[in-house]
C-alpha atoms as a PDB file:
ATOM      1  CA  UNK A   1       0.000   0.000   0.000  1.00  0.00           C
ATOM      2  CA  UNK A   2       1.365   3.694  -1.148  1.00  0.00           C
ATOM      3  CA  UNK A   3       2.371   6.055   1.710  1.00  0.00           C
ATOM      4  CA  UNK A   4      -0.624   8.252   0.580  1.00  0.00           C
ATOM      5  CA  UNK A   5      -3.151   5.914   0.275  1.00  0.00           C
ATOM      6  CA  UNK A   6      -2.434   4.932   4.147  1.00  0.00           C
ATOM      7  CA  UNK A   7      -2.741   8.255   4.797  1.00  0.00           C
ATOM      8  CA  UNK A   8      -6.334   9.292   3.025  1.00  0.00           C
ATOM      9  CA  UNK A   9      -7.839   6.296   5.202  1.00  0.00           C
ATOM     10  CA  UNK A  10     -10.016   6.984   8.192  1.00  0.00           C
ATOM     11  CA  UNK A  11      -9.203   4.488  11.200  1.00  0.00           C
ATOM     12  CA  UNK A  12     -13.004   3.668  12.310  1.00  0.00           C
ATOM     13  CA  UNK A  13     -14.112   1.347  15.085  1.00  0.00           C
ATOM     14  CA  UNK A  14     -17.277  -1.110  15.175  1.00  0.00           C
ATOM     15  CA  UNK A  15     -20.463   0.337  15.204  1.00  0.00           C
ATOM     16  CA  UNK A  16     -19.678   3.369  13.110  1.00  0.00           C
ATOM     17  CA  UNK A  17     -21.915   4.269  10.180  1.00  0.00           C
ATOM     18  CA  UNK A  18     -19.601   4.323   6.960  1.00  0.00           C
ATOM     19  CA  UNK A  19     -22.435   4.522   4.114  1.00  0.00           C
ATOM     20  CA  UNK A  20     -25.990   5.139   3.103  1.00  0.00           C
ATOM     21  CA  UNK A  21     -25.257   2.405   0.235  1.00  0.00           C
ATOM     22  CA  UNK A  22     -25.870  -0.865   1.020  1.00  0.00           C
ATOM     23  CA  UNK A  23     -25.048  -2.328  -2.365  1.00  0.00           C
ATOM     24  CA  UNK A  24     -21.062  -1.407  -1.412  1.00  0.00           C
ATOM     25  CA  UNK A  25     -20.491  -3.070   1.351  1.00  0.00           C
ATOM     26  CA  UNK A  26     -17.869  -5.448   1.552  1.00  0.00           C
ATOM     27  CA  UNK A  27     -15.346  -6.748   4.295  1.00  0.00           C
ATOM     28  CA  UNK A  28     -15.203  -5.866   7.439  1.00  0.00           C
ATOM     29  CA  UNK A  29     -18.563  -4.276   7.330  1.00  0.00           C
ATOM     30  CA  UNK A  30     -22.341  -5.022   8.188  1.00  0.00           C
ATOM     31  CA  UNK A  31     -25.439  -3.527   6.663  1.00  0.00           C
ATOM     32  CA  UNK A  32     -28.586  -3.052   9.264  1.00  0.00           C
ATOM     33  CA  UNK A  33     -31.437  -1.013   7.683  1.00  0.00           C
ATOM     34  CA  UNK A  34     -29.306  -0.276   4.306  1.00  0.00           C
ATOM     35  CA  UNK A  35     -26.548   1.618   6.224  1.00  0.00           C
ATOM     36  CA  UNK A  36     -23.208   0.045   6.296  1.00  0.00           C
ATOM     37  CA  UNK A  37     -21.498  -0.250   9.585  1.00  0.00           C
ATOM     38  CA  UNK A  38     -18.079  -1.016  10.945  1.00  0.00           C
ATOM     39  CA  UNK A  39     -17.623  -4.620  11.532  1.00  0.00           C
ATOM     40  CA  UNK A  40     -14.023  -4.085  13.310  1.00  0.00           C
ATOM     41  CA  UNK A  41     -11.768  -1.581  14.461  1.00  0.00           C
ATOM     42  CA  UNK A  42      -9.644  -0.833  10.645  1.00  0.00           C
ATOM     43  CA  UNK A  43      -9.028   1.543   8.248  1.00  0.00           C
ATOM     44  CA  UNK A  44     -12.258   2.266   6.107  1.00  0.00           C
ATOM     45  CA  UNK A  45     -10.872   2.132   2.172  1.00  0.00           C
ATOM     46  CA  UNK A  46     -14.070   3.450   0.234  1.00  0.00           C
ATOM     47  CA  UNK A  47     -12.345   4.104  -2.906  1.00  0.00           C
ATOM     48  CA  UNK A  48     -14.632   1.175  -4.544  1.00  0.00           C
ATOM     49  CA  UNK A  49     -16.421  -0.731  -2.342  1.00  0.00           C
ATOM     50  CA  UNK A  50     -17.078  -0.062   1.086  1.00  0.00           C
ATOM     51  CA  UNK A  51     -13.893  -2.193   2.962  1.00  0.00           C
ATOM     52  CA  UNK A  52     -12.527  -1.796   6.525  1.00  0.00           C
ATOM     53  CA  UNK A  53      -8.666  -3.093   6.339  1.00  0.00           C
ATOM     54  CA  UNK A  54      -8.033  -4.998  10.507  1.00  0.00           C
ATOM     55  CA  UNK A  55      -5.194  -3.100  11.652  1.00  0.00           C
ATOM     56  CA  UNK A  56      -4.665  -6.707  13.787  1.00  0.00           C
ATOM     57  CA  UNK A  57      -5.159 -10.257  12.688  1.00  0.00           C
ATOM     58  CA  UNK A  58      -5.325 -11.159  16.724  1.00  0.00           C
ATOM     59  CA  UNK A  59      -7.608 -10.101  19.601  1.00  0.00           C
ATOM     60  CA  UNK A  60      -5.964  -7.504  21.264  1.00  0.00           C
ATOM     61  CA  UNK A  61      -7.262  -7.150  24.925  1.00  0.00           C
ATOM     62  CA  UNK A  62      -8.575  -4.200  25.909  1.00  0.00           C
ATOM     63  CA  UNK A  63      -9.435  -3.395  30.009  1.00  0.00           C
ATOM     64  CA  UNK A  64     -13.276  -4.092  30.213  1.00  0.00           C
ATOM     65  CA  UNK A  65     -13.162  -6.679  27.792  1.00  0.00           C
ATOM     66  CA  UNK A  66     -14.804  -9.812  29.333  1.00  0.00           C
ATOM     67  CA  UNK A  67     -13.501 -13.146  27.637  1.00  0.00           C
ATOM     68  CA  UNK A  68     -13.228 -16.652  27.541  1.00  0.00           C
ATOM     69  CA  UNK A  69     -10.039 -17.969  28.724  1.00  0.00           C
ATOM     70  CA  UNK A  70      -8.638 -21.466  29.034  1.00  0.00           C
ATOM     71  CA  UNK A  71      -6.256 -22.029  31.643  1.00  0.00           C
ATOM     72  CA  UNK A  72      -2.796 -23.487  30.441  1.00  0.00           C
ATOM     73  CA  UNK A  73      -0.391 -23.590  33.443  1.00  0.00           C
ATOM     74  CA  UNK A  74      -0.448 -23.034  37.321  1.00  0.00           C
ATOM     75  CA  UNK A  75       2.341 -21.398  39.149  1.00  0.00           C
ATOM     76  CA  UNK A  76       2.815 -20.676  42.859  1.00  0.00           C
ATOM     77  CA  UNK A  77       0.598 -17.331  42.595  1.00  0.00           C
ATOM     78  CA  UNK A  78      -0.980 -17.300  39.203  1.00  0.00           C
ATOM     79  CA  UNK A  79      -2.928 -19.328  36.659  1.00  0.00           C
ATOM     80  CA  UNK A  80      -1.991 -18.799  33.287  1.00  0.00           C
ATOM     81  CA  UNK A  81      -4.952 -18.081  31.117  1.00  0.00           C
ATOM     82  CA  UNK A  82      -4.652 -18.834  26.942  1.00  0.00           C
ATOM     83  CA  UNK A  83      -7.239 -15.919  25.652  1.00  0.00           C
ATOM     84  CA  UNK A  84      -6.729 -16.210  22.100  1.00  0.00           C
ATOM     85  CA  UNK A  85      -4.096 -13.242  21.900  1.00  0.00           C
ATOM     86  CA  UNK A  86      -0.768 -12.952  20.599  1.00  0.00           C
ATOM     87  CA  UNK A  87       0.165 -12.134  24.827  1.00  0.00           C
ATOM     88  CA  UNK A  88      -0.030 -14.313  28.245  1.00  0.00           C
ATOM     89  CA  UNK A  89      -2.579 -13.097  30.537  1.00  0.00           C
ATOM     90  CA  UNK A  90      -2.433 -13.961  34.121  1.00  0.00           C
ATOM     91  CA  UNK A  91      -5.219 -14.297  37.152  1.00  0.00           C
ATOM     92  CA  UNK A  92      -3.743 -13.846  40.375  1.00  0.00           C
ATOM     93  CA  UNK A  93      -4.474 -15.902  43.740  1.00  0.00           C
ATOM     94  CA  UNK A  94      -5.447 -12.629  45.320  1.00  0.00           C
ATOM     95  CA  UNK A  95      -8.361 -12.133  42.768  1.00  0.00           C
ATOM     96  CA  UNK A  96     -10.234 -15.096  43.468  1.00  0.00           C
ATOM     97  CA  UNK A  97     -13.202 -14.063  45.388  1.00  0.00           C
ATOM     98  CA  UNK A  98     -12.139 -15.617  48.549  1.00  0.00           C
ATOM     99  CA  UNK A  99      -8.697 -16.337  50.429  1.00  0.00           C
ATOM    100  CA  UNK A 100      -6.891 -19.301  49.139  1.00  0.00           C
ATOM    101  CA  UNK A 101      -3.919 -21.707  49.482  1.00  0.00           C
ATOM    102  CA  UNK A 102      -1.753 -21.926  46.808  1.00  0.00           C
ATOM    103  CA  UNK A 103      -2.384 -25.888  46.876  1.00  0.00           C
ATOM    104  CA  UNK A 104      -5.873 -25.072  46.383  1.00  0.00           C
ATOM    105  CA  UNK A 105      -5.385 -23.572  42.787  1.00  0.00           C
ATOM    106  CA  UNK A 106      -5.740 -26.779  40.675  1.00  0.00           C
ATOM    107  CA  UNK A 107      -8.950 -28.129  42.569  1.00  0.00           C
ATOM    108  CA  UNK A 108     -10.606 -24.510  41.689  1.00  0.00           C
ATOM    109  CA  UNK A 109      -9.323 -24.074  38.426  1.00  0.00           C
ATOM    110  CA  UNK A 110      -7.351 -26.956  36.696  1.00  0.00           C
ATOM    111  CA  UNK A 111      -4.814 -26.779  33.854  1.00  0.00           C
ATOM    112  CA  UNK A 112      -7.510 -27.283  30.599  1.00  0.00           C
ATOM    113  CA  UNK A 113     -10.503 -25.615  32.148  1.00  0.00           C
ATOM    114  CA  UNK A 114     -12.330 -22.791  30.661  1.00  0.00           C
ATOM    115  CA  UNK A 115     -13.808 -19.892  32.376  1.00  0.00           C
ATOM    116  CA  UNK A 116     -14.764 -16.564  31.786  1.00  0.00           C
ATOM    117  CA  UNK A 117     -12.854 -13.739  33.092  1.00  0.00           C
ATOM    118  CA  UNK A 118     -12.891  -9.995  32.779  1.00  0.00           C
ATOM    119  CA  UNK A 119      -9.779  -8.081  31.797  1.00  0.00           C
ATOM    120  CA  UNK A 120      -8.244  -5.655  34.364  1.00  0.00           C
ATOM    121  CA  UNK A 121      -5.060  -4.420  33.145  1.00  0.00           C
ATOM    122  CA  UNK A 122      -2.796  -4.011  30.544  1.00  0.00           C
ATOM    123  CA  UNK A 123       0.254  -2.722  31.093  1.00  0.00           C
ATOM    124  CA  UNK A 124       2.715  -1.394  28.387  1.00  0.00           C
ATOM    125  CA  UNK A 125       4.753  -4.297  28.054  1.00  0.00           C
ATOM    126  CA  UNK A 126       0.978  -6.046  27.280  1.00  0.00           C
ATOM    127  CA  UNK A 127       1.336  -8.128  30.405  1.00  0.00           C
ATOM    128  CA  UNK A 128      -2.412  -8.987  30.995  1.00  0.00           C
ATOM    129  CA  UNK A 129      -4.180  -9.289  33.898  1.00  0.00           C
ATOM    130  CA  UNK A 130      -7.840 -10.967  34.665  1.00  0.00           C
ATOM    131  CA  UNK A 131      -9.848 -11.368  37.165  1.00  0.00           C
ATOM    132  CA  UNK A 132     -13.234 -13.152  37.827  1.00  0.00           C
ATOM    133  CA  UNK A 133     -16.568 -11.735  35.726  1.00  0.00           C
ATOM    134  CA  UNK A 134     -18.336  -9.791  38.244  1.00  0.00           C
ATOM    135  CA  UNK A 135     -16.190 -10.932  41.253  1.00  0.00           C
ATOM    136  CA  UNK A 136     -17.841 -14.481  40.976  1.00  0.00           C
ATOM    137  CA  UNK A 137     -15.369 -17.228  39.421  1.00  0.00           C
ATOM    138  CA  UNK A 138     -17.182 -19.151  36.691  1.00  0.00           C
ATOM    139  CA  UNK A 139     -15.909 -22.355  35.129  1.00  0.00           C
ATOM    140  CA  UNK A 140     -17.176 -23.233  32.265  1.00  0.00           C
ATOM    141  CA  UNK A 141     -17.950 -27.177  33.059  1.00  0.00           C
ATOM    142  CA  UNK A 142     -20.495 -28.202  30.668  1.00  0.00           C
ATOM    143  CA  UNK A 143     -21.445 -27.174  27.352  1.00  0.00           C
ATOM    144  CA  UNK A 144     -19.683 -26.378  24.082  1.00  0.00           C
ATOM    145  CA  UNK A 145     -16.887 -23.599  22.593  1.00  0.00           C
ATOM    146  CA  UNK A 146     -16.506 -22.625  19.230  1.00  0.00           C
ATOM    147  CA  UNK A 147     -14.509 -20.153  18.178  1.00  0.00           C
ATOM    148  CA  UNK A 148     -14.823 -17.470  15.583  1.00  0.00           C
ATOM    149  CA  UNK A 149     -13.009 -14.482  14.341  1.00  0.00           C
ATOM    150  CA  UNK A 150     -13.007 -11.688  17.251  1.00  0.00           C
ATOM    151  CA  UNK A 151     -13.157  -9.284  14.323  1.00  0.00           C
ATOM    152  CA  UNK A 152     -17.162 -11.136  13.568  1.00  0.00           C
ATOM    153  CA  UNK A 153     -18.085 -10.988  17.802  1.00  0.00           C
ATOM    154  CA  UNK A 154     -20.425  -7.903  16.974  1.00  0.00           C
ATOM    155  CA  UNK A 155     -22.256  -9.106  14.500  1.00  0.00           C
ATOM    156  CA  UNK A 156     -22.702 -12.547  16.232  1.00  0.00           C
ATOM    157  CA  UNK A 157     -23.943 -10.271  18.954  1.00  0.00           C
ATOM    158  CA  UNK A 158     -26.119  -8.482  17.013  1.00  0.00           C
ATOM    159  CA  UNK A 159     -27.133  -4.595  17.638  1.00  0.00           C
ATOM    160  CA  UNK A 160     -28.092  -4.301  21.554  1.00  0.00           C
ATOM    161  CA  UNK A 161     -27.852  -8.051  21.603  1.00  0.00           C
ATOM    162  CA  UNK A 162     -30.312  -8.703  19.007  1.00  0.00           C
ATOM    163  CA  UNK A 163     -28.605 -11.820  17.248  1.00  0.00           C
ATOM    164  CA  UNK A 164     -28.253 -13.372  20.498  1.00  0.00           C
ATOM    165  CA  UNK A 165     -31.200 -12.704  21.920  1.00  0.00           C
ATOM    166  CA  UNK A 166     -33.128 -14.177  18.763  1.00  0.00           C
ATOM    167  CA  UNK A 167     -30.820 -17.410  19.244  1.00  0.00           C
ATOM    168  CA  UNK A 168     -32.035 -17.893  22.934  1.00  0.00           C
ATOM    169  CA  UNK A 169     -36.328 -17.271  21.662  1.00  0.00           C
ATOM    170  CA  UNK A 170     -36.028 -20.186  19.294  1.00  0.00           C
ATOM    171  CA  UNK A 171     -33.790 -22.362  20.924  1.00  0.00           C
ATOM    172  CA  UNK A 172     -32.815 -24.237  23.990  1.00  0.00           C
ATOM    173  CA  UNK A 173     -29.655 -22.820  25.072  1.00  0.00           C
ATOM    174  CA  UNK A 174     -27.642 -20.272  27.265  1.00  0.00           C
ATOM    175  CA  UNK A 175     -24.961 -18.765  24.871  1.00  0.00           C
ATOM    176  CA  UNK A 176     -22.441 -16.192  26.104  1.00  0.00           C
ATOM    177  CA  UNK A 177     -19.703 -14.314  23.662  1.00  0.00           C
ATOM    178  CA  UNK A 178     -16.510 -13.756  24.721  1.00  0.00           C
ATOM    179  CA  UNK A 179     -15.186 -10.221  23.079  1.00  0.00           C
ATOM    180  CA  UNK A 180     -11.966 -12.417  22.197  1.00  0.00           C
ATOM    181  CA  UNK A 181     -14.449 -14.773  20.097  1.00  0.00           C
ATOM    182  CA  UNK A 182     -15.240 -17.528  22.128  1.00  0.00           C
ATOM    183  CA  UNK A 183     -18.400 -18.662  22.804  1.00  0.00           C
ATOM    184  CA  UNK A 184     -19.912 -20.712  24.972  1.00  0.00           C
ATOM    185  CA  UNK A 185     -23.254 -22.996  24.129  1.00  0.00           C
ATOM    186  CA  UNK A 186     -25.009 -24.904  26.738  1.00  0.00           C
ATOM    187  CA  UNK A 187     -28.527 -26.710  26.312  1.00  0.00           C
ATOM    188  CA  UNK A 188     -30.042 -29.489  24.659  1.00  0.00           C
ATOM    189  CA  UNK A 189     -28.050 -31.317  22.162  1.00  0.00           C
ATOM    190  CA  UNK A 190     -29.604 -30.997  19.444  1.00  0.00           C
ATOM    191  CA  UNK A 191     -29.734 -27.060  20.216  1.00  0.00           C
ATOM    192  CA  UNK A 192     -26.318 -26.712  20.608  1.00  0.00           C
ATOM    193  CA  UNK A 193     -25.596 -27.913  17.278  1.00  0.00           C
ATOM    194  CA  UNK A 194     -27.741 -25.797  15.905  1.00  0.00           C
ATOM    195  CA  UNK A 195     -26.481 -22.886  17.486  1.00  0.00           C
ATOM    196  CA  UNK A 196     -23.150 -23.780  16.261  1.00  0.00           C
ATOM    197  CA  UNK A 197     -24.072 -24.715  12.795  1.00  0.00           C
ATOM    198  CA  UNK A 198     -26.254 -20.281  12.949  1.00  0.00           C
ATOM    199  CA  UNK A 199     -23.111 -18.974  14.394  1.00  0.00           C
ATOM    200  CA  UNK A 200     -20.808 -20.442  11.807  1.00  0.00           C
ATOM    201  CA  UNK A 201     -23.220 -18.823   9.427  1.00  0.00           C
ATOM    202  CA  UNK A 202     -23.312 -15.611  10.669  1.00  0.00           C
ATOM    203  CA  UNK A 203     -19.410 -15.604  10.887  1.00  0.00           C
ATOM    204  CA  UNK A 204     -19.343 -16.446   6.732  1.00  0.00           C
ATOM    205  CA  UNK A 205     -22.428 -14.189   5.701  1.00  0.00           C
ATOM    206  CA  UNK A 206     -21.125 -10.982   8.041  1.00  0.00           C
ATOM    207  CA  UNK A 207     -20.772  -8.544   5.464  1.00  0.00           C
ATOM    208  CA  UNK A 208     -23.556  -8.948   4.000  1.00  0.00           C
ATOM    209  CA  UNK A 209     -27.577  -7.415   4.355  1.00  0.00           C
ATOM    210  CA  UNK A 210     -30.640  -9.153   4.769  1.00  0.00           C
ATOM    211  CA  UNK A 211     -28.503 -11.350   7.916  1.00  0.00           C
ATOM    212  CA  UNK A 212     -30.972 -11.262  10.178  1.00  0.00           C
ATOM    213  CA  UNK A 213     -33.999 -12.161   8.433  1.00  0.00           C
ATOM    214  CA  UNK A 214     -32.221 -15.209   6.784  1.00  0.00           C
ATOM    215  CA  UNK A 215     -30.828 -16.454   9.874  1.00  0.00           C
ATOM    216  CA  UNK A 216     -34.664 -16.247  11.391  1.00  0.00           C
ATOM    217  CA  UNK A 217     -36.053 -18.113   8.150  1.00  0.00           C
ATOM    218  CA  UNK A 218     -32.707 -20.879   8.342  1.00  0.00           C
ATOM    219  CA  UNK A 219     -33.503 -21.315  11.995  1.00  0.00           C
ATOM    220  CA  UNK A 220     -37.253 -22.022  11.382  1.00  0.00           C
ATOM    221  CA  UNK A 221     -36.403 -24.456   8.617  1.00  0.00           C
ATOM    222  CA  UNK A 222     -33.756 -26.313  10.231  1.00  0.00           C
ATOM    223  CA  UNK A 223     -36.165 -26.492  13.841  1.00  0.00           C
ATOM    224  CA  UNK A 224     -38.584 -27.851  11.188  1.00  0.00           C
ATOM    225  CA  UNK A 225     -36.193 -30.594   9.944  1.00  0.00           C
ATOM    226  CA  UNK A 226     -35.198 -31.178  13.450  1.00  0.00           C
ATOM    227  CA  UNK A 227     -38.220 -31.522  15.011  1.00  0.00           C
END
């Protein structure tokens, strides 16, 4: 990419309205109501069609963020937490909601579990640190992940949680999104593969308008088959 070009692009974040022209959107961008939005934090290149360029291929954690992490290692003090970034992220004893033993660590939270966890600090050397969601430890015990690209988690979402929420009416299961793009499905079997087999979808079909209503028709057609 020329020096100038790089320069004549506007670095936009999800959620921001790029167009009133539906019929250009292309990556990194949803329609809703034949606007285009940001689908991830990018550079917008509108020269042709309506693009946003990721500025990072990996989730980047942000403090706030809350995310599913699987722990990979247990030290004297810490458990080290895998969150799907390109840096190690860390829980301290001291943030588990009550006072523990160190011996104590791998009956609470073994090497392989998942859990979700909210991100409280990032220093500059990106050393991470978590801590419980909401002060209340929650492994994730049952269920199923998936992952998708953390660059797709707001349109899985949906605006104001409308994606999600439309999952949970028509089927059987508690789903919860991890900003670093895993998520979490619990229910009934046959639910849960459904859910996985809608998410999947949305991840491919992102981009493009109409999402929502064809996701509502697929869902009624596979319950259908289903049931």
């Amino acid at each position: 990419m020329k020096k100038q070009e790089m320069m004549d692009k506007t670095i936009v974040v999800p959620g921001d309205l790029l167009s009133n022209e539906a019929a250009r959107a292309a990556e990194g961008t949803y329609v809703e109501d034949e606007k285009v939005y940001a689908l991830i934090y990018g550079l917008l290149d509108s020269r042709d069609r309506i693009r946003v360029i990721p500025l990072s291929g990996k989730y980047l954690p942000v403090v706030g963020d809350i995310v599913i992490g699987l722990v990979t290692d247990i030290s004297f003090s810490n458990w080290k937490i895998d969150i799907s970034s390109p840096y190690e992220a860390l829980m301290h004893i001291s943030e588990y909601p009550r006072r523990i033993d160190s011996s104590e660590m791998s009956k609470i939270m073994g090497v392989g579990d998942l859990a979700i966890f909210k991100v409280i600090d990032v220093d500059k050397s990106m050393k991470v640190e978590l801590a419980p969601k909401e002060g209340q430890l929650r492994v994730l015990r049952s269920g199923r992940i998936i992952e998708v690209s953390y660059t797709k988690v707001p349109r899985v979402i949906g605006r104001a949680g409308s994606m999600i929420s439309l999952l949970k009416s028509k089927l059987d299961v508690n789903i919860f999104v991890g900003k670093n793009g895993r998520i979490w499905i619990n229910g009934k079997a046959e639910d849960e593969e459904l859910a996985i087999k809608v998410i999947k979808r949305i991840e491919r079909e992102a981009h493009t308008s109409g999402l929502t209503d064809r996701i509502t028709t697929f869902l009624e057609e596979e319950k259908h088959g289903v049931y």
